[in-house]
N, C-alpha and C. Protein backbone atom coordinates (compact mmCIF):
# COMPACT_ATOMS: atom_id res chain seq x y z
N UNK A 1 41.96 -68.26 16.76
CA UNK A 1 42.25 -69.59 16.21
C UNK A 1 42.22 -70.60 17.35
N UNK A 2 41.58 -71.88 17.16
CA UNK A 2 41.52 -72.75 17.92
C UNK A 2 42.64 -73.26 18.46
N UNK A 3 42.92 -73.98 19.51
CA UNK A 3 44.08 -75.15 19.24
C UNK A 3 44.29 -75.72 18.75
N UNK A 4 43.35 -76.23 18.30
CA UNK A 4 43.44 -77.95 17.18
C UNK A 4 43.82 -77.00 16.02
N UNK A 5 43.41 -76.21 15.53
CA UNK A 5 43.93 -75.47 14.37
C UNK A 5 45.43 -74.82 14.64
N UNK A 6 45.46 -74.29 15.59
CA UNK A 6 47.21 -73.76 15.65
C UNK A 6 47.98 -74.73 15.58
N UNK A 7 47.53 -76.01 15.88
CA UNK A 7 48.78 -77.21 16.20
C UNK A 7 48.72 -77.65 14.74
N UNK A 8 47.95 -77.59 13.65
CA UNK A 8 47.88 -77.68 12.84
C UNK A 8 48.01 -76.82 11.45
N UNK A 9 48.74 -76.08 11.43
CA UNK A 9 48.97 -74.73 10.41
C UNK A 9 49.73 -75.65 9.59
N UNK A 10 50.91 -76.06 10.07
CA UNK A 10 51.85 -76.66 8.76
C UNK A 10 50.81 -77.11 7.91
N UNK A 11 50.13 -78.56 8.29
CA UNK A 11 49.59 -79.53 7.46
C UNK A 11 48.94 -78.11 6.25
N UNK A 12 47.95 -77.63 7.08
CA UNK A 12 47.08 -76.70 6.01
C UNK A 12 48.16 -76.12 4.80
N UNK A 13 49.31 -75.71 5.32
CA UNK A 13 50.33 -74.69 4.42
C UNK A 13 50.61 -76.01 3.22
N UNK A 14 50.29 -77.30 3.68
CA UNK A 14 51.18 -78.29 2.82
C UNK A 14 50.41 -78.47 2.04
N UNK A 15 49.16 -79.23 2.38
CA UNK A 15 47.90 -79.23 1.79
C UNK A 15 47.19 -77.92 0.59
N UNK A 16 47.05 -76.85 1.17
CA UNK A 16 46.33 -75.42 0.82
C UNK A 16 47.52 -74.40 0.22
N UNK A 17 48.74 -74.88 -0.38
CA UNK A 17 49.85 -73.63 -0.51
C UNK A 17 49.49 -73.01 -1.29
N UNK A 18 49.86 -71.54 -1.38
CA UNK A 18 49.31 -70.90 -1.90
C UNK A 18 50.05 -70.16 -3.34
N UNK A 19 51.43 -70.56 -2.59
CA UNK A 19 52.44 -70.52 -3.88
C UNK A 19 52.88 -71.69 -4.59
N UNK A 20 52.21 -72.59 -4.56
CA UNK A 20 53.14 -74.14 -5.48
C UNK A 20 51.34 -75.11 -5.37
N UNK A 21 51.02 -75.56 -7.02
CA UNK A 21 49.83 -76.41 -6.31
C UNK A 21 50.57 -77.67 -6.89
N UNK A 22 50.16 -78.60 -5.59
CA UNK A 22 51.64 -79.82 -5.58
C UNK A 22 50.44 -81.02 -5.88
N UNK A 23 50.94 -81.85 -6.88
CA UNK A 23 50.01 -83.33 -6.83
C UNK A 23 50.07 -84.24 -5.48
N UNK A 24 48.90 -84.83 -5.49
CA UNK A 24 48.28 -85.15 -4.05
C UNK A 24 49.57 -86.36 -4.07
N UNK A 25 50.10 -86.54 -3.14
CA UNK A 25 51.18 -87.56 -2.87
C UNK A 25 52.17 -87.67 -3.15
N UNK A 26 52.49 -86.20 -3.42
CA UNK A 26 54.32 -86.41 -3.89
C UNK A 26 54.97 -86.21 -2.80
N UNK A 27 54.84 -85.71 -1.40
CA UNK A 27 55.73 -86.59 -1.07
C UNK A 27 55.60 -87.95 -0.17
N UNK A 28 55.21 -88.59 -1.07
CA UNK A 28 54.91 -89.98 -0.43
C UNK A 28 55.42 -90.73 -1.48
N UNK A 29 55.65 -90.58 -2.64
CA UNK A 29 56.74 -91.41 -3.51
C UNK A 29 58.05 -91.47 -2.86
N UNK A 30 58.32 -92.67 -3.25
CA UNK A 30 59.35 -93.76 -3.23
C UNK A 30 60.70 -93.32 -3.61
N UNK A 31 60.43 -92.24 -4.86
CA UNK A 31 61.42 -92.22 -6.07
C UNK A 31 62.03 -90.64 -5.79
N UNK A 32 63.12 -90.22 -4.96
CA UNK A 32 64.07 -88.92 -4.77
C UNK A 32 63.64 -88.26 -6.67
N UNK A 33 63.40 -88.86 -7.80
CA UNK A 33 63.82 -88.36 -8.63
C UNK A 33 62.77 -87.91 -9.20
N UNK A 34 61.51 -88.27 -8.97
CA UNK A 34 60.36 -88.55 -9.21
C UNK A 34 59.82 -86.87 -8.06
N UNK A 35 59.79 -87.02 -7.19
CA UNK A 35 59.39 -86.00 -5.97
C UNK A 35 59.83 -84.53 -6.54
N UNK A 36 61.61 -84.74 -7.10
CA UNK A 36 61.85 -83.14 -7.73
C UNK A 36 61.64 -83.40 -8.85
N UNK A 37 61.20 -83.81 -9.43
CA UNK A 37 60.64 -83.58 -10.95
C UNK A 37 59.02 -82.77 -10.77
N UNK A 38 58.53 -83.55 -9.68
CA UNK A 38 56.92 -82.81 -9.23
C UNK A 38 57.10 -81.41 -8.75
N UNK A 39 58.32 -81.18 -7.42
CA UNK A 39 58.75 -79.71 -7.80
C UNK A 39 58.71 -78.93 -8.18
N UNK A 40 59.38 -79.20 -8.92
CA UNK A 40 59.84 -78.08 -10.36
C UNK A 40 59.06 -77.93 -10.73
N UNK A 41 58.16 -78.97 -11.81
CA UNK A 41 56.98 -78.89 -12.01
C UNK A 41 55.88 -77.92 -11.88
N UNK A 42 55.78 -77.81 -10.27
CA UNK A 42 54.84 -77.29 -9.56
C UNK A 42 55.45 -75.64 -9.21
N UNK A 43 56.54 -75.56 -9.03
CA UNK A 43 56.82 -74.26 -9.27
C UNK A 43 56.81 -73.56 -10.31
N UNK A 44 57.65 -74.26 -11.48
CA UNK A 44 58.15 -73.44 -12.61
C UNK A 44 56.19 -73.05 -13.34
N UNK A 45 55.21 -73.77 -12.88
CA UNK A 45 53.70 -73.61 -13.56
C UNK A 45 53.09 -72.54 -12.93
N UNK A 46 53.84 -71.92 -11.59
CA UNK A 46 53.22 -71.54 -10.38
C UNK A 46 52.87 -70.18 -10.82
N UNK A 47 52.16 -69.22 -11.03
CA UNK A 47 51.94 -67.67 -10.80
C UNK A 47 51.80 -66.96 -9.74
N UNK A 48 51.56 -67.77 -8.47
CA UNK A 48 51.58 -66.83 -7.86
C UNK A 48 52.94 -66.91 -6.34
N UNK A 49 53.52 -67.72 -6.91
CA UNK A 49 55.30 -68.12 -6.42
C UNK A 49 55.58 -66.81 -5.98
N UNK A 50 56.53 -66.35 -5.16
CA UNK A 50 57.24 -64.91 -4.53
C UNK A 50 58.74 -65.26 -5.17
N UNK A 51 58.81 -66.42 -5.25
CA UNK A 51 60.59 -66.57 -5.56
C UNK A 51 60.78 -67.25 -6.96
N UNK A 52 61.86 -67.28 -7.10
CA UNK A 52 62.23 -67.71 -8.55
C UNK A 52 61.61 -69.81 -8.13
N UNK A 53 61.23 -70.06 -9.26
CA UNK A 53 61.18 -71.54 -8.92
C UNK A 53 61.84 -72.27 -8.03
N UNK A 54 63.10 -72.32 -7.96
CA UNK A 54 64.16 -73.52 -7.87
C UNK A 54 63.77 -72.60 -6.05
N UNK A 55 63.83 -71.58 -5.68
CA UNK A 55 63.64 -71.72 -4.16
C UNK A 55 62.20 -71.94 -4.12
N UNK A 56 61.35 -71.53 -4.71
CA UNK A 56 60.17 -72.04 -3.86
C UNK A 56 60.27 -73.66 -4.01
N UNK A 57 60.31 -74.28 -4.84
CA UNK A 57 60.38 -75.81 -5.00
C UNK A 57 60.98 -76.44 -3.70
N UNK A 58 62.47 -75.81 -3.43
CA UNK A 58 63.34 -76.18 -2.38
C UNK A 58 63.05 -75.75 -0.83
N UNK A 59 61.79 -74.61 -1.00
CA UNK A 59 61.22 -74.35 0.17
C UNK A 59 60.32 -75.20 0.77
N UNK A 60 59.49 -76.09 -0.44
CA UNK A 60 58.43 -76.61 0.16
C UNK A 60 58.72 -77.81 0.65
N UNK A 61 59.75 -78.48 0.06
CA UNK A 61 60.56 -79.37 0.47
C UNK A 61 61.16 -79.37 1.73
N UNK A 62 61.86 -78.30 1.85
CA UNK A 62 62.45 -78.32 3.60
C UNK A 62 61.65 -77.87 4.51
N UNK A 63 59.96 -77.45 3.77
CA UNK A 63 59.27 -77.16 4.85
C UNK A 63 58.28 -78.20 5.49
N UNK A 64 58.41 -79.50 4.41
CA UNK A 64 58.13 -80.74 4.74
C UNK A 64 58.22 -80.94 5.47
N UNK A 65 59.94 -81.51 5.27
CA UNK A 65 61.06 -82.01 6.18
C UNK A 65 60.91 -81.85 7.56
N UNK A 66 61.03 -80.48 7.88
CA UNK A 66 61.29 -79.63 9.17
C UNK A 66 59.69 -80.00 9.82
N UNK A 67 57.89 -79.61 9.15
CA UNK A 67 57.39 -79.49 9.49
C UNK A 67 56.82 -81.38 10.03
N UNK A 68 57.68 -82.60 9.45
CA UNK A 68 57.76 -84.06 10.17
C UNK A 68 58.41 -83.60 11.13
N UNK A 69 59.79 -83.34 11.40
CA UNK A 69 60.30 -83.13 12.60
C UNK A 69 60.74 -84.38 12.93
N UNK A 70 60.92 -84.84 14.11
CA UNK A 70 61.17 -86.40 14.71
C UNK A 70 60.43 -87.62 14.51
N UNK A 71 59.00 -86.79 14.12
CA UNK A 71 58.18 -88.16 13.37
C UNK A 71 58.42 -88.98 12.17
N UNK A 72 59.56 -88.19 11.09
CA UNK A 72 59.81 -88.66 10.26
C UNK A 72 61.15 -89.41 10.46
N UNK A 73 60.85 -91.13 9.95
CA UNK A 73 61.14 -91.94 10.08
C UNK A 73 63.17 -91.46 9.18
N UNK A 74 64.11 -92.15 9.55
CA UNK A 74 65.47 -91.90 9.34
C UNK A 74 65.72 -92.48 7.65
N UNK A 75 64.70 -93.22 7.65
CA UNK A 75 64.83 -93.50 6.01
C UNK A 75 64.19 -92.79 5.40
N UNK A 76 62.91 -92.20 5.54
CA UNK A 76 62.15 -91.32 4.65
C UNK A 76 62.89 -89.72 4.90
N UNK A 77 63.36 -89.34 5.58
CA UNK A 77 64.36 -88.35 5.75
C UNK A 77 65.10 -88.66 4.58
N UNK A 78 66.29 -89.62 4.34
CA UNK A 78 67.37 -89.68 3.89
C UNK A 78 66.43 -89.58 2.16
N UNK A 79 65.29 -90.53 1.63
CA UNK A 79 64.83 -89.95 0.76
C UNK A 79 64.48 -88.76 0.39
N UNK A 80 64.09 -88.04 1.21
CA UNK A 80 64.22 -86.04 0.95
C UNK A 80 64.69 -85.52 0.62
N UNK A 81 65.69 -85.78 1.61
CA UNK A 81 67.37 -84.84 1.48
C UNK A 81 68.15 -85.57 -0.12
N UNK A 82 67.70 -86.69 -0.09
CA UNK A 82 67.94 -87.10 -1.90
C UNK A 82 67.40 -86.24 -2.84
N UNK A 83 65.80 -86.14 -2.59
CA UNK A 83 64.78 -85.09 -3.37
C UNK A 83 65.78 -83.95 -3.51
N UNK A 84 66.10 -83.20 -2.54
CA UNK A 84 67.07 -82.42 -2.39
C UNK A 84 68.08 -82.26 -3.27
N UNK A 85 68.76 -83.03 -3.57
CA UNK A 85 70.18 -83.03 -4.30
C UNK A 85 69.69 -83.48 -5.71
N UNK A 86 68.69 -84.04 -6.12
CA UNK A 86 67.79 -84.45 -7.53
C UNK A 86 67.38 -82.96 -8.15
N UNK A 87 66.85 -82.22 -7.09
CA UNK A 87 66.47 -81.05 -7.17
C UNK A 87 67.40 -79.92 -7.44
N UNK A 88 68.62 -79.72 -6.54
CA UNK A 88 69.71 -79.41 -7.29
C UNK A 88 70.00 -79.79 -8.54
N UNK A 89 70.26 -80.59 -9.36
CA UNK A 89 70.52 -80.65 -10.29
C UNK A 89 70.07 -80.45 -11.35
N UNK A 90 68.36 -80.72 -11.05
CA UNK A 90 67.23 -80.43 -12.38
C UNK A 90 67.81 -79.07 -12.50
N UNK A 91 68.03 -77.64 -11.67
CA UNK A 91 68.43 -76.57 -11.47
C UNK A 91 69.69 -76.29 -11.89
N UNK A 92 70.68 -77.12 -12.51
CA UNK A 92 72.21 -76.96 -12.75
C UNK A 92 72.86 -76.25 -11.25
N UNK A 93 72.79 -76.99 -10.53
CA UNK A 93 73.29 -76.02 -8.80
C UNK A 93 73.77 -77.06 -8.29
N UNK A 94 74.76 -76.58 -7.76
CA UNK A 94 76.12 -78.06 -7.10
C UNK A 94 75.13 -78.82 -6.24
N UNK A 95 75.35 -80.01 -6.46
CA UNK A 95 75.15 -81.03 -5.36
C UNK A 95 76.19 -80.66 -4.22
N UNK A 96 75.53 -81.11 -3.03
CA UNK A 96 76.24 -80.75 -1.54
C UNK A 96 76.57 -82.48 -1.09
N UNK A 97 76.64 -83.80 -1.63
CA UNK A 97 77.02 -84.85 -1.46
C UNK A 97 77.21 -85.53 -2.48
């Protein structure tokens, strides 16, 4: 594998997943409520998922998150971690704030 390709695996995993097929720009909406609704969505349709929905949904999400890192801006963070707790709930699972 190249460099330019190793430095680049996340994007592909985000882009190309192989367990969740996610509509082009969710997470680039605006709307915490809107993002886990696409989620779910995208899991609960999924066949070839390893986990029950509600974690793969919540995986791809924190693998977002984690895979911005410091590039992601302190407000588009705080919208995530909203996605997050929206997402909890579509799931009946305690909110953590």
């Amino acid at each position: 594998m190249s460099p330019v390709k190793k430095a680049n695996w996340s994007e592909e995993v985000t882009r190309h997943s192989h367990a969740l097929d996610l509509s082009e720009g969710l997470f680039s909406l605006e709307d915490p409520k809107a993002i886990a609704r696409g989620l779910k969505a995208a899991a609960e349709s999924s066949q070839r998922r390893k986990s029950d929905p509600y974690r793969s949904a919540m995986s791809m999400l924190t693998f977002y998150i984690n895979r911005a890192g410091q590039r992601l801006p302190a407000k588009r963070r705080r919208l995530l971690e909203m996605a997050k707790e929206e997402l909890r709930g579509l799931y009946g699972r305690p909110r953590r704030h």
